[in-house]
C-alpha atoms as a PDB file:
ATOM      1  CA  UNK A   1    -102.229 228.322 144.630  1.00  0.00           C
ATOM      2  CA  UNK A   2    -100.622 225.282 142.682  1.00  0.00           C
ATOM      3  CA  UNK A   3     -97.530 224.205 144.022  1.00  0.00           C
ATOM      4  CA  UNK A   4     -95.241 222.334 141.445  1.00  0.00           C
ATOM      5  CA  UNK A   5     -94.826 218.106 142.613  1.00  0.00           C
ATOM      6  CA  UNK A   6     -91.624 217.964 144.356  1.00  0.00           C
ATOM      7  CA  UNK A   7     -88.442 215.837 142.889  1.00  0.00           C
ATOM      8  CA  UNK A   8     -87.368 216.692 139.231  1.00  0.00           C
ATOM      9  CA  UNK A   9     -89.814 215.453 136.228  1.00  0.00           C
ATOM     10  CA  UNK A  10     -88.744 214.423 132.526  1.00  0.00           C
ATOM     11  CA  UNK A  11     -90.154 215.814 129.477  1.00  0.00           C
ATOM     12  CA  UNK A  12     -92.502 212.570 128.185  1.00  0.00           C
ATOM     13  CA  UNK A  13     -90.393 212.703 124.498  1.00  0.00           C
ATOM     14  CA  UNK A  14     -87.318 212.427 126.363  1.00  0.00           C
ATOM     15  CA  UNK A  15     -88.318 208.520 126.470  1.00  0.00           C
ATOM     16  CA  UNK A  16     -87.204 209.568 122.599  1.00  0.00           C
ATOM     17  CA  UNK A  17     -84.544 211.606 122.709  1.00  0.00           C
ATOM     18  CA  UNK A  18     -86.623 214.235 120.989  1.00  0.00           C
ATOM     19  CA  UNK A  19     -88.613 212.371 118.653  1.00  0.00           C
ATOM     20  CA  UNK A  20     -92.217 211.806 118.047  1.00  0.00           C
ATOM     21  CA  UNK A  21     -94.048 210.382 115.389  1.00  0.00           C
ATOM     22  CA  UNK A  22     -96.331 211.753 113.206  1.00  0.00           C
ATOM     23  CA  UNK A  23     -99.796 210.047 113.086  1.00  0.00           C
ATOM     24  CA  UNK A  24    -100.419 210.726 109.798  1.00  0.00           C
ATOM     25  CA  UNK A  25     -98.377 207.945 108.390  1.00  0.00           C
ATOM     26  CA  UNK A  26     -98.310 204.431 108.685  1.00  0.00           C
ATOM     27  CA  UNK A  27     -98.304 204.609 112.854  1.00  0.00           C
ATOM     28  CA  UNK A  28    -102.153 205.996 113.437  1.00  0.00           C
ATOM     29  CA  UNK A  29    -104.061 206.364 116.772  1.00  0.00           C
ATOM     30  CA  UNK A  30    -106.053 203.217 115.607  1.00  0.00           C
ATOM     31  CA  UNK A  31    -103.119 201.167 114.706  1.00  0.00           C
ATOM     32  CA  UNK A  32    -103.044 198.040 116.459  1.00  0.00           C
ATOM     33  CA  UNK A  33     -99.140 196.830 118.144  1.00  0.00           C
ATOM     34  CA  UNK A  34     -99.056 192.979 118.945  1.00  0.00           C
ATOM     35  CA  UNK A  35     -95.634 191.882 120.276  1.00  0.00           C
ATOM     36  CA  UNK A  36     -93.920 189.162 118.772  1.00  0.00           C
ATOM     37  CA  UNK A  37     -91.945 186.281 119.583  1.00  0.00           C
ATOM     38  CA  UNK A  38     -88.945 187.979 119.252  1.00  0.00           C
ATOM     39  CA  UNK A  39     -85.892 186.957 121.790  1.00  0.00           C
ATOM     40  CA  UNK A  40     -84.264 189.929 123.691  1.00  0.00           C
ATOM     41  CA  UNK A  41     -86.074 193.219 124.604  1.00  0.00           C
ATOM     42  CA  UNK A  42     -85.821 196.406 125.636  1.00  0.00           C
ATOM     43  CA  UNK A  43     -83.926 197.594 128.592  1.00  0.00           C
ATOM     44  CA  UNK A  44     -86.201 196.853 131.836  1.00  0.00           C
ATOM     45  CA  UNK A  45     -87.156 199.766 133.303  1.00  0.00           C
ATOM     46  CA  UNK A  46     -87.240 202.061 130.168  1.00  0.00           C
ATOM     47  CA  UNK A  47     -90.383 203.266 128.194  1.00  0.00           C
ATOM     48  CA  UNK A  48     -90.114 201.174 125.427  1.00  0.00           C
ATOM     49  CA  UNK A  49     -89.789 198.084 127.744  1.00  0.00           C
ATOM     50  CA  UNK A  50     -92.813 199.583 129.328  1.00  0.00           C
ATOM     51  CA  UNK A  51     -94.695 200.140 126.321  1.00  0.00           C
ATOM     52  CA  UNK A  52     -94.045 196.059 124.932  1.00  0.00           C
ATOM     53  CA  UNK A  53     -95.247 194.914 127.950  1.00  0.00           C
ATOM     54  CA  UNK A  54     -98.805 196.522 127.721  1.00  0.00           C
ATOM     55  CA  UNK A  55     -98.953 195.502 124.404  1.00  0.00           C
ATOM     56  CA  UNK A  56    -100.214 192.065 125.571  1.00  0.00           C
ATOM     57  CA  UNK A  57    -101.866 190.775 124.425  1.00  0.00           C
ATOM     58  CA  UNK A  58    -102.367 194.007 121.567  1.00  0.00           C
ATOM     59  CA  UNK A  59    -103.043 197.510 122.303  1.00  0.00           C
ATOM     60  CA  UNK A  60    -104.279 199.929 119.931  1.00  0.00           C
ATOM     61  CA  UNK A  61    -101.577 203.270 119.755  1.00  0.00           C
ATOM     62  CA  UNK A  62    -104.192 205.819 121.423  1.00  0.00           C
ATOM     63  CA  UNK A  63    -104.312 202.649 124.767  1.00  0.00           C
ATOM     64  CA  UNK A  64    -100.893 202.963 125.177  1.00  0.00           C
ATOM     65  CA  UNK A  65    -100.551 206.701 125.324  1.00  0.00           C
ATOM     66  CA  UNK A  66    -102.699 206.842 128.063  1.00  0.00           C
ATOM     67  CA  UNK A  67    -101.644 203.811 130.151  1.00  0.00           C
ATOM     68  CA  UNK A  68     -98.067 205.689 129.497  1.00  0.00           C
ATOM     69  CA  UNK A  69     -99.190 209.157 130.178  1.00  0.00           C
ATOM     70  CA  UNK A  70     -97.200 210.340 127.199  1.00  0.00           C
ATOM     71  CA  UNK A  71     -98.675 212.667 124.232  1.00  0.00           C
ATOM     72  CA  UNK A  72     -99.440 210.307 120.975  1.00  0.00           C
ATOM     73  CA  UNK A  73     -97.026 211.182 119.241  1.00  0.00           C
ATOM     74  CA  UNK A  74     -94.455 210.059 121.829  1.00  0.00           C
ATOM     75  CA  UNK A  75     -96.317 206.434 122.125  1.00  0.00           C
ATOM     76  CA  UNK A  76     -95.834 206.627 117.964  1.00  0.00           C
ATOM     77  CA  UNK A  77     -92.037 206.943 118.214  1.00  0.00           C
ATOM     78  CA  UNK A  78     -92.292 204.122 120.999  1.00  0.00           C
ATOM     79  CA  UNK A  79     -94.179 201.761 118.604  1.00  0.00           C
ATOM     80  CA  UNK A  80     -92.074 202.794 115.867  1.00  0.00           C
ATOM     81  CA  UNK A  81     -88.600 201.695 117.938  1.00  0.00           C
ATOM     82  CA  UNK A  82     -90.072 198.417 118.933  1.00  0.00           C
ATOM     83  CA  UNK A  83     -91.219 197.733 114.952  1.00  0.00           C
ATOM     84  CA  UNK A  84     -88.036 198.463 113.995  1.00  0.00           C
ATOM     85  CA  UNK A  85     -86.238 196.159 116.609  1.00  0.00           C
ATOM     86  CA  UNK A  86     -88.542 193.726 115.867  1.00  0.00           C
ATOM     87  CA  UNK A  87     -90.041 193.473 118.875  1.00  0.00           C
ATOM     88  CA  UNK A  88     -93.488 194.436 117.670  1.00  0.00           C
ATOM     89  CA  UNK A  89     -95.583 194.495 114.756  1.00  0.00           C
ATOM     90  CA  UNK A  90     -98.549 197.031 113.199  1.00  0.00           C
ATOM     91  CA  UNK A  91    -101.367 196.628 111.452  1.00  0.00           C
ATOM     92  CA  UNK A  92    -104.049 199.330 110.649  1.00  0.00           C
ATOM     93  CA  UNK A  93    -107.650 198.247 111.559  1.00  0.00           C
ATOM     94  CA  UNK A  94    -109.718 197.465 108.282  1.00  0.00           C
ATOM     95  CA  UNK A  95    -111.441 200.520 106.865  1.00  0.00           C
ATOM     96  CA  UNK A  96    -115.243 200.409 106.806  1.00  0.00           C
ATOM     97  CA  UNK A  97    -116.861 201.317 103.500  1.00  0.00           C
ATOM     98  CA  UNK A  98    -120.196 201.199 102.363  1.00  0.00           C
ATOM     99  CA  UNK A  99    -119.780 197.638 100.957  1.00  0.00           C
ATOM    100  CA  UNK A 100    -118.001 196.204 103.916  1.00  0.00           C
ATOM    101  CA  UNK A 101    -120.205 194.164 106.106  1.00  0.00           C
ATOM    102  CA  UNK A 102    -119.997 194.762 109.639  1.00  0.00           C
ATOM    103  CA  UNK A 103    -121.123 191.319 111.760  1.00  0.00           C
ATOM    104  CA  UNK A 104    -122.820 191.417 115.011  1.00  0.00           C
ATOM    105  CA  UNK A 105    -119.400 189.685 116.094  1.00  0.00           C
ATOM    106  CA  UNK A 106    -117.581 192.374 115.369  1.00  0.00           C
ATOM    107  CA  UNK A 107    -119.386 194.719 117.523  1.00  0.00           C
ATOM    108  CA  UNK A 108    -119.639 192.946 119.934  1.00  0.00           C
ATOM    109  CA  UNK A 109    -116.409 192.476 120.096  1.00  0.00           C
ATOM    110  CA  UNK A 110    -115.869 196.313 119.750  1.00  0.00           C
ATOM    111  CA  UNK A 111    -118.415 196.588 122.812  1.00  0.00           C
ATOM    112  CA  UNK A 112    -116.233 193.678 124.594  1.00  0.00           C
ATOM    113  CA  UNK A 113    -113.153 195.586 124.684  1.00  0.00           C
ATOM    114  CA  UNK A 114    -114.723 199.150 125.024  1.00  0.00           C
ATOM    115  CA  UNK A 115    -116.070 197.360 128.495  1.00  0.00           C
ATOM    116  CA  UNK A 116    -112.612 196.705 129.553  1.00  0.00           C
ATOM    117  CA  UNK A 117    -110.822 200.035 129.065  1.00  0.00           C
ATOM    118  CA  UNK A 118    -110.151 201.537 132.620  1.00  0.00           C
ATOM    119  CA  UNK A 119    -110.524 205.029 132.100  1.00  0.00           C
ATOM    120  CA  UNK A 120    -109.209 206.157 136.212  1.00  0.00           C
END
């Protein structure tokens, strides 16, 4: 039989008083954050402090939903906050047609980084 974890434990969108973010528009799973230079910050100690600081030095949306252990949706109202502060910006990865040329830099840059996601 499961026995609930003791103490009390938040809803993850209460980091956003309700909010998430729908990954349909300009905030996708892909989207990479990079902080900026900006002065000030977040509150230490809350998620959106949390969230800039694995954003160094860039995190793709889906890499900080996990690190967080929020849904997606709740990392895309996270992003969204720090864009909007300033704190962070977005850029979609570059869509892949049939004309665009992928290098053999690219992937292995792609393999690079797929090396160094710890998935425990």
């Amino acid at each position: 039989m499961n026995t609930p974890a003791a103490g009390r434990r938040s809803r993850p969108w209460s980091a956003t008083g309700g909010r998430v973010r729908d990954l349909a528009d300009d905030i996708r799973l892909d989207t990479c954050v990079t902080p900026t230079r900006a002065s000030g910050g977040p509150a230490p100690g809350t998620p959106h402090a949390d969230a800039l600081a694995l954003c160094r030095p860039v995190r793709a949306v889906a890499e900080l939903a996990a690190l967080l252990s929020v849904p997606v949706g709740v990392a895309g109202a996270l992003v969204a906050d720090l864009r909007d502060a300033g704190w962070v910006t977005t850029q979609k990865p570059k869509e892949l047609t049939d004309d665009t040329v992928v290098s053999v830099a690219l992937l292995r840059r792609v393999r690079e980084r797929l090396r160094n996601v710890n998935v425990s």
